[in-house]
Protein backbone atom coordinates (compact mmCIF):
# COMPACT_ATOMS: atom_id res chain seq x y z
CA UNK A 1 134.86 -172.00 239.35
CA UNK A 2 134.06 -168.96 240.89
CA UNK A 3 130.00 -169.40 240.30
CA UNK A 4 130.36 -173.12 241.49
CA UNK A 5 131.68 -171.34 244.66
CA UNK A 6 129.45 -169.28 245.56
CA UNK A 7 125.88 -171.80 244.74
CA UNK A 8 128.39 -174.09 247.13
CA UNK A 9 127.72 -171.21 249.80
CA UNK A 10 124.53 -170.32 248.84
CA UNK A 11 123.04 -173.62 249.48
CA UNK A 12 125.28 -174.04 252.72
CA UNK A 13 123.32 -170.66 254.03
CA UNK A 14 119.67 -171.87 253.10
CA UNK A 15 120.75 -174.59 255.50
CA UNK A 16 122.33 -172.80 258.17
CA UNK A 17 120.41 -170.04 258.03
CA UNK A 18 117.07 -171.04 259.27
CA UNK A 19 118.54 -173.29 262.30
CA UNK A 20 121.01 -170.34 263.42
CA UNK A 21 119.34 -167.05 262.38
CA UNK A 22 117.64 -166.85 265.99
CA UNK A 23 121.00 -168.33 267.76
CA UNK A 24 124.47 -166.93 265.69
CA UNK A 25 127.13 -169.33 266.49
CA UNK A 26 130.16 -167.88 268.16
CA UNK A 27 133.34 -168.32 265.68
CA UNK A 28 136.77 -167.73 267.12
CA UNK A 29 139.01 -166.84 264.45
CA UNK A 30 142.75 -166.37 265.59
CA UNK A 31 145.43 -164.40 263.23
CA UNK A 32 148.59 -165.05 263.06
CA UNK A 33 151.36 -162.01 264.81
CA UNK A 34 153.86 -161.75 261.60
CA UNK A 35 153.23 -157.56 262.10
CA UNK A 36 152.59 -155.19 265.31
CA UNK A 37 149.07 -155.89 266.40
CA UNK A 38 147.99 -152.58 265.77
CA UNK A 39 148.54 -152.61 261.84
CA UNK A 40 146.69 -155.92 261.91
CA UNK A 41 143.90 -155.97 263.71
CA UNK A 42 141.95 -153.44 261.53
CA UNK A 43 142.61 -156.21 258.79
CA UNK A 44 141.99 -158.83 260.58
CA UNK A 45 138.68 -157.50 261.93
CA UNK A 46 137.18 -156.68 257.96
CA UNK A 47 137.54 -160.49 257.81
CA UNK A 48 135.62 -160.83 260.54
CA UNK A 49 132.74 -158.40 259.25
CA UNK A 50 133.09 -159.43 256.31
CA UNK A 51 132.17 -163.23 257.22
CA UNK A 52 128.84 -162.45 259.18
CA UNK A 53 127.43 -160.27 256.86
CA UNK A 54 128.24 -163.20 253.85
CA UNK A 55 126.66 -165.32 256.74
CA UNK A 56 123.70 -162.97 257.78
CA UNK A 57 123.26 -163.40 261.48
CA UNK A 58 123.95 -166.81 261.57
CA UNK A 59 127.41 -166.49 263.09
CA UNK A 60 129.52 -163.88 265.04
CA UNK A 61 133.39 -163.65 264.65
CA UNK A 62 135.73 -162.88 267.85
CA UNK A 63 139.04 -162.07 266.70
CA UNK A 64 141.91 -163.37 268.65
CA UNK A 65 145.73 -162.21 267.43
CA UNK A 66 148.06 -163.69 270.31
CA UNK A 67 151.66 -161.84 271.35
CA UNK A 68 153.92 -164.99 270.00
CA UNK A 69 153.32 -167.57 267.38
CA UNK A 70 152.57 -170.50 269.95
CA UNK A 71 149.87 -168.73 271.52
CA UNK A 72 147.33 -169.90 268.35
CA UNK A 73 148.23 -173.36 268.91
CA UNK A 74 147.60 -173.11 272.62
CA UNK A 75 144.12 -171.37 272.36
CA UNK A 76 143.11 -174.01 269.81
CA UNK A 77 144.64 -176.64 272.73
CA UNK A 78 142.68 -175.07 275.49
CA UNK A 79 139.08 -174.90 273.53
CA UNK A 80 139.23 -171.16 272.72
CA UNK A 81 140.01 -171.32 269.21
CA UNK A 82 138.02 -172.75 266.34
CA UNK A 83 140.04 -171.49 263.27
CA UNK A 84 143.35 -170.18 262.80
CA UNK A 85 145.34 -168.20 260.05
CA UNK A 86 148.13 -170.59 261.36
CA UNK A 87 151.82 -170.04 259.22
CA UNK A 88 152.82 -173.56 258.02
CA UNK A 89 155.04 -174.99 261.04
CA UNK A 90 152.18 -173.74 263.21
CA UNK A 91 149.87 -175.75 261.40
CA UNK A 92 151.91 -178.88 261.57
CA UNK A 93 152.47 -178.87 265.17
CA UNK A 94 148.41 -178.35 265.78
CA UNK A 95 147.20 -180.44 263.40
CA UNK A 96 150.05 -183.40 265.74
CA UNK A 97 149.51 -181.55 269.21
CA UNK A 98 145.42 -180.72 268.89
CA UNK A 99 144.26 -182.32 265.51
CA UNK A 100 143.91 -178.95 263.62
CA UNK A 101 142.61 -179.70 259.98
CA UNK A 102 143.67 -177.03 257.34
CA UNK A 103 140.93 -176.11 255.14
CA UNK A 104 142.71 -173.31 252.67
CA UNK A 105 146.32 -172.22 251.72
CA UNK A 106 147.52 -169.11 250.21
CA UNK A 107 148.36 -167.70 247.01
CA UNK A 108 150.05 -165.27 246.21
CA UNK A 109 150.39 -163.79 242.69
CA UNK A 110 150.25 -167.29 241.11
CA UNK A 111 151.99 -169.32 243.49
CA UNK A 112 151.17 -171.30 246.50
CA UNK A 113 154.65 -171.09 247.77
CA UNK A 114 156.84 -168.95 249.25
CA UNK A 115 160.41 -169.05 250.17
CA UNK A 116 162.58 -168.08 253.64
CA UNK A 117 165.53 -165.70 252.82
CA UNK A 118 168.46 -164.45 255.07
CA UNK A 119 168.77 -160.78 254.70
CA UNK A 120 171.36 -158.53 255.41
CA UNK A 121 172.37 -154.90 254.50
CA UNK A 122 173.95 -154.22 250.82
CA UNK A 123 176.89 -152.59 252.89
CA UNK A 124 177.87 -155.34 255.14
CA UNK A 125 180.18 -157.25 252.91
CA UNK A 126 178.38 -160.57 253.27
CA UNK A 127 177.59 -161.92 249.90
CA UNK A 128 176.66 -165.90 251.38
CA UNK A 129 175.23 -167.92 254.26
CA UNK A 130 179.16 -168.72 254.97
CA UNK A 131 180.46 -164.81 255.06
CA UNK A 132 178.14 -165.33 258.31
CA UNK A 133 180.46 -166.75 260.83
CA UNK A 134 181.37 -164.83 263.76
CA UNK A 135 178.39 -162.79 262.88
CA UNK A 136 174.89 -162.48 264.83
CA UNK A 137 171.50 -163.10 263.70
CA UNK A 138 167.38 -162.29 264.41
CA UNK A 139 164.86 -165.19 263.46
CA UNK A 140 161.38 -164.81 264.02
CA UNK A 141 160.23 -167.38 266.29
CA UNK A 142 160.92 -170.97 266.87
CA UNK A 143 157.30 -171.75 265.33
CA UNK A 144 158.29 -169.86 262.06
CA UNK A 145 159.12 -171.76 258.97
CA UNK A 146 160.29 -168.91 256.96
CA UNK A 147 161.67 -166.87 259.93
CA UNK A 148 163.50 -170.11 261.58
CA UNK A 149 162.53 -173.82 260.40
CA UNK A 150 163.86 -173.89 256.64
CA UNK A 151 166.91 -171.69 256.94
CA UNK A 152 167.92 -173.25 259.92
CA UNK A 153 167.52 -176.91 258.10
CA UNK A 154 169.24 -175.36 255.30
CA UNK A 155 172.09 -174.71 256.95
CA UNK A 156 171.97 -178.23 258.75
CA UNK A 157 172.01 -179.76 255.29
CA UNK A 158 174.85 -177.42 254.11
CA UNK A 159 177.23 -178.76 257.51
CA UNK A 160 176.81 -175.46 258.86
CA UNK A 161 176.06 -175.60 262.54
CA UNK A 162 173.67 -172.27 263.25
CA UNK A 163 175.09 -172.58 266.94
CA UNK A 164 178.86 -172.79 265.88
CA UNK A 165 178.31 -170.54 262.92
CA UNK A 166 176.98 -167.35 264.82
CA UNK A 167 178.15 -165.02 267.44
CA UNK A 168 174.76 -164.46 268.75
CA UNK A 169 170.82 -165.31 267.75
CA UNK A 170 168.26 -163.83 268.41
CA UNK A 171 163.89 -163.98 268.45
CA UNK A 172 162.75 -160.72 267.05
CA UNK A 173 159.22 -162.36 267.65
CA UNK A 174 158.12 -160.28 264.68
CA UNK A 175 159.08 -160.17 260.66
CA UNK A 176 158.79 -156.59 260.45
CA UNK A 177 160.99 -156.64 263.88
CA UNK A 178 163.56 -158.82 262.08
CA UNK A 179 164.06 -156.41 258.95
CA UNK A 180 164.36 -153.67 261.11
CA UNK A 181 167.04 -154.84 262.99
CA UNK A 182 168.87 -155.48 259.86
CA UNK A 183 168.00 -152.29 258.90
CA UNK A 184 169.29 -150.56 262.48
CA UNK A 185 172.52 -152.99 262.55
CA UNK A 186 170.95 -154.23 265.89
CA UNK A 187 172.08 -157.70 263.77
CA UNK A 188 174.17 -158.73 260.77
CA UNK A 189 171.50 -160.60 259.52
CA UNK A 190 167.78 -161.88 259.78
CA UNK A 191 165.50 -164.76 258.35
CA UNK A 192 162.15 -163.65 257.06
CA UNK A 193 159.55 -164.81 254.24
CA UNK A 194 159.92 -163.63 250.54
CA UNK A 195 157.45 -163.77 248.47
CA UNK A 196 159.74 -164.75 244.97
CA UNK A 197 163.28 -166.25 245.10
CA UNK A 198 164.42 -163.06 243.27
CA UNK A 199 165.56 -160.51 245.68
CA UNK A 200 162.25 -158.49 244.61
CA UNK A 201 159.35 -158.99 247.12
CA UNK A 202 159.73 -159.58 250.87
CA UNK A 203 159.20 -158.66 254.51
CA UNK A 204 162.04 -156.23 253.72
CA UNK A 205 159.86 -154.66 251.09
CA UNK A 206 156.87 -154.94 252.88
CA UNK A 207 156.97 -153.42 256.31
CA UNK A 208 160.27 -150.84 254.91
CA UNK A 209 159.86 -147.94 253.23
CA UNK A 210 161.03 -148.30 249.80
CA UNK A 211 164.86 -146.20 250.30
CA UNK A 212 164.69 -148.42 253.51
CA UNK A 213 164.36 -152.00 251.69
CA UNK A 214 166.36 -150.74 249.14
CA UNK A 215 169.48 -150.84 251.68
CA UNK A 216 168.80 -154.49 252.60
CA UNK A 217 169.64 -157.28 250.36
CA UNK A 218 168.45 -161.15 250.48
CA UNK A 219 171.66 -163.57 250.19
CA UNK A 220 170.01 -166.93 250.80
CA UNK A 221 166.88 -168.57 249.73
CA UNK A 222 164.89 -171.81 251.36
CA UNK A 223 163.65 -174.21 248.99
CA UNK A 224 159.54 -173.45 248.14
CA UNK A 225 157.76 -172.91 251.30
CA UNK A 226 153.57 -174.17 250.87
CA UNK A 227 151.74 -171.24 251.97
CA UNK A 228 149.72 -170.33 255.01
CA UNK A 229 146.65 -172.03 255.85
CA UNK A 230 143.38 -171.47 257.06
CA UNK A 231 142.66 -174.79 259.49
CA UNK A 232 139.77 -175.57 261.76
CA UNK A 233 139.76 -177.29 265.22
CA UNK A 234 139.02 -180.84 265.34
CA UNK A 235 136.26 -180.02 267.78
CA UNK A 236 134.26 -177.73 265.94
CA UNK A 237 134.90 -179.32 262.60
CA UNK A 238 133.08 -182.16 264.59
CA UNK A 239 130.37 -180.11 265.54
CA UNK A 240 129.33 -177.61 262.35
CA UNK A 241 130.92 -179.51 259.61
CA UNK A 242 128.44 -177.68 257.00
CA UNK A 243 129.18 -174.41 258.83
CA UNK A 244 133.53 -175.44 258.64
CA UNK A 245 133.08 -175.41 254.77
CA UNK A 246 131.03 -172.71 254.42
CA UNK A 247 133.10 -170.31 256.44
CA UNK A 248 136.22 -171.88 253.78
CA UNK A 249 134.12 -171.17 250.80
CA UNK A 250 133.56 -167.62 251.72
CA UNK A 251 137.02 -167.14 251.94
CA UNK A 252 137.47 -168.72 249.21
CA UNK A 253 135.83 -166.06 247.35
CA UNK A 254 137.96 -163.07 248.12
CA UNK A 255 140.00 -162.38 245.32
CA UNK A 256 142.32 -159.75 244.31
CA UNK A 257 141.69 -156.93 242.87
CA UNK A 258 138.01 -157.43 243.34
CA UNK A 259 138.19 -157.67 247.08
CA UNK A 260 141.44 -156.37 249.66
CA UNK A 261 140.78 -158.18 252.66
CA UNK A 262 142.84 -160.69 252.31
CA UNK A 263 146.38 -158.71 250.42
CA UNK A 264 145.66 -156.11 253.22
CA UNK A 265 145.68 -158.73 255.89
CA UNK A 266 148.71 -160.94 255.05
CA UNK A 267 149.63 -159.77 251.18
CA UNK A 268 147.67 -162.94 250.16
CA UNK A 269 146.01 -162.47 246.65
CA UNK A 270 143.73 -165.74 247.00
CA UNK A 271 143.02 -169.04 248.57
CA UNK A 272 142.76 -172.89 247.39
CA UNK A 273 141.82 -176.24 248.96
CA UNK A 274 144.81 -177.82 250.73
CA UNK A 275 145.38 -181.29 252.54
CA UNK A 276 147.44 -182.32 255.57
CA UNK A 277 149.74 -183.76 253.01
CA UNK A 278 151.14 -180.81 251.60
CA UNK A 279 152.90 -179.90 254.36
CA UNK A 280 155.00 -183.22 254.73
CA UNK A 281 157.81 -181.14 253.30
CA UNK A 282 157.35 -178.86 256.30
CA UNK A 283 157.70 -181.59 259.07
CA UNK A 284 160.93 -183.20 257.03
CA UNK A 285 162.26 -179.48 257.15
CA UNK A 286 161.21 -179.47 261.07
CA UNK A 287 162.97 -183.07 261.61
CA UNK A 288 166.62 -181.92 259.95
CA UNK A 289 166.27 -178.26 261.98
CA UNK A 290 165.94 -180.43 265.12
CA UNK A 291 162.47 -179.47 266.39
C-alpha cells in the first residue's frame, strides 16, 4: 500500500514538476481552530513545509487558521481557500454551501471515528445527561459535531430539550476552552471530542495536565463520529485535479511513528480515502439537532 502510494506521487511530480517548477502554484491550506492559535500554528506550518519540499518548488503553502469554525467555510466561499482541515459538520455545510469535496479522513489509533462526550468534574455529583437540569453548559461552536451537533441531537432523541434542560449555554469557541471551564467550574459541564468511548482519551486529556484531566470525568457518549477530513474547493479541484490528488497522496503518507506532523497537529495517527457519503450520518445528526 504504502509503495503504491508513493509511485502514485512520484509519477504525479514528473508531471507537475516540469510545467510548475518555474511558476509554484499558490496552495491555501486552512486549519481548523479546535486549540489556541499559538500551539497550532507551529504544527500546522510543518505541514506546510513539509508539502513543498515532497513537491519541490512546484507549489507554495499559505497557512490560514481562522478565529471561529465558520471562518474556513467562508474563505473557501469567498475564493481564498483551496483546502481545508475542515471537522465533519464543517465539511458538510461546504461541501452544500460552496461544493467542498473531501479528499482524506482521519484515523486515529485504528479507527476512523470518534465520539462527542459531555464532561463534567468527578466532584460534581452528576453521574448522567439527566443529573443536568438546572445546570449550565460550554459547547464548542455551533459548526462542531463533537462540541455541539451529536450531543445536542442526542439529547433531542432522548426528549430532552437542551433549552429547557439547562440553566445557561455557552460557546467556549475552543475544546481546550471547554475543558477548562469544566475544570475552573466556570460551567457544570462541556461537550468535546473523545477519542474512545471509554472515559480514557479526550480533549480533557489532551490540552489538561494529567492531575488536571484526572479531576474531570466523561458521563455521556455520541454515537461514532467519522473523522475529520481533508477536502478541496470545487474551484481548484477544477483547475489542478492531478495537483488535488497529489497534495492527498502526500498526506497520505504521513504515518505514525514514522512521521509527527500529523499526531502533533490534530492527534491524528493517519489518513484514508473518504467520500461525501460517509458523512450522511453527520447531516441526519445536523437535521434532529435543528441546524
Amino acid at each position: 500500500m504504502k509503495r503504491s502510494l508513493f509511485l502514485l506521487l512520484a509519477l504525479l511530480m514528473f508531471g507537475l514538476s516540469a510545467g510548475l517548477a518555474q511558476n509554484p502554484v499558490k496552495v491555501r491550506i486552512g486549519f481548523n481552530p479546535t486549540q489556541n492559535s499559538d500551539q497550532l500554528r507551529p504544527a500546522a506550518q510543518a505541514i506546510a513545509d513539509y508539502l513543498e519540499r515532497r513537491f519541490q518548488g512546484a507549489i507554495e503553502v499559505e497557512v490560514f487558521i481562522p478565529t471561529e469554525y465558520r471562518g474556513l467555510i467562508e474563505a473557501m466561499r469567498g475564493g481564498n481557500l483551496d483546502f481545508a482541515f475542515f471537522p465533519p459538520d464543517g465539511y458538510v455545510i461546504a461541501n452544500q454551501d460552496v461544493g467542498a469535496q473531501v479528499l482524506l479522513k482521519s484515523v486515529r489509533g485504528s479507527s476512523p471515528y470518534y465520539w462527542s462526550a459531555i464532561v463534567v468534574r468527578k466532584d460534581s455529583g452528576i453521574k448522567s445527561v439527566r443529573d443536568l437540569e438546572g445546570k449550565t453548559i460550554a459547547w464548542v461552536d455551533k459548526n462542531s459535531a463533537a462540541g455541539y451537533v451529536f450531543p445536542r441531537a442526542a439529547l433531542v432523541a432522548e426528549k430532552l430539550d437542551p433549552d429547557k434542560l439547562f440553566a445557561k449555554q455557552t460557546f467556549a469557541g475552543r475544546h481546550d476552552a471547554a475543558v477548562l471551564a469544566v475544570l475552573n467550574k466556570s460551567v457544570d459541564a462541556a461537550a468535546t471530542f473523545a477519542n474512545d468511548n471509554r472515559n480514557k482519551s479526550g480533549a480533557w486529556t489532551q490540552f489538561l495536565k494529567p492531575e488536571e484531566a484526572a479531576q474531570l470525568t466523561a458521563i455521556f457518549y455520541s454515537k461514532p463520529i467519522p473523522g475529520d477530513t481533508f477536502s478541496v474547493s470545487k474551484q481548484f479541484y477544477t483547475k489542478y485535479p492531478t495537483l488535488s490528488r497529489g497534495i492527498a497522496a502526500a498526506l497520505q503518507g504521513i504515518k505514525t511513528p514514522e512521521s509527527k506532523l500529523l499526531f502533533n497537529l490534530y492527534r491524528i495517527d493517519y489518513m484514508i480515502p473518504a467520500q461525501d457519503s460517509d458523512y450522511d450520518v453527520v447531516r441526519q445528526a445536523r437535521k434532529v439537532a435543528g441546524q
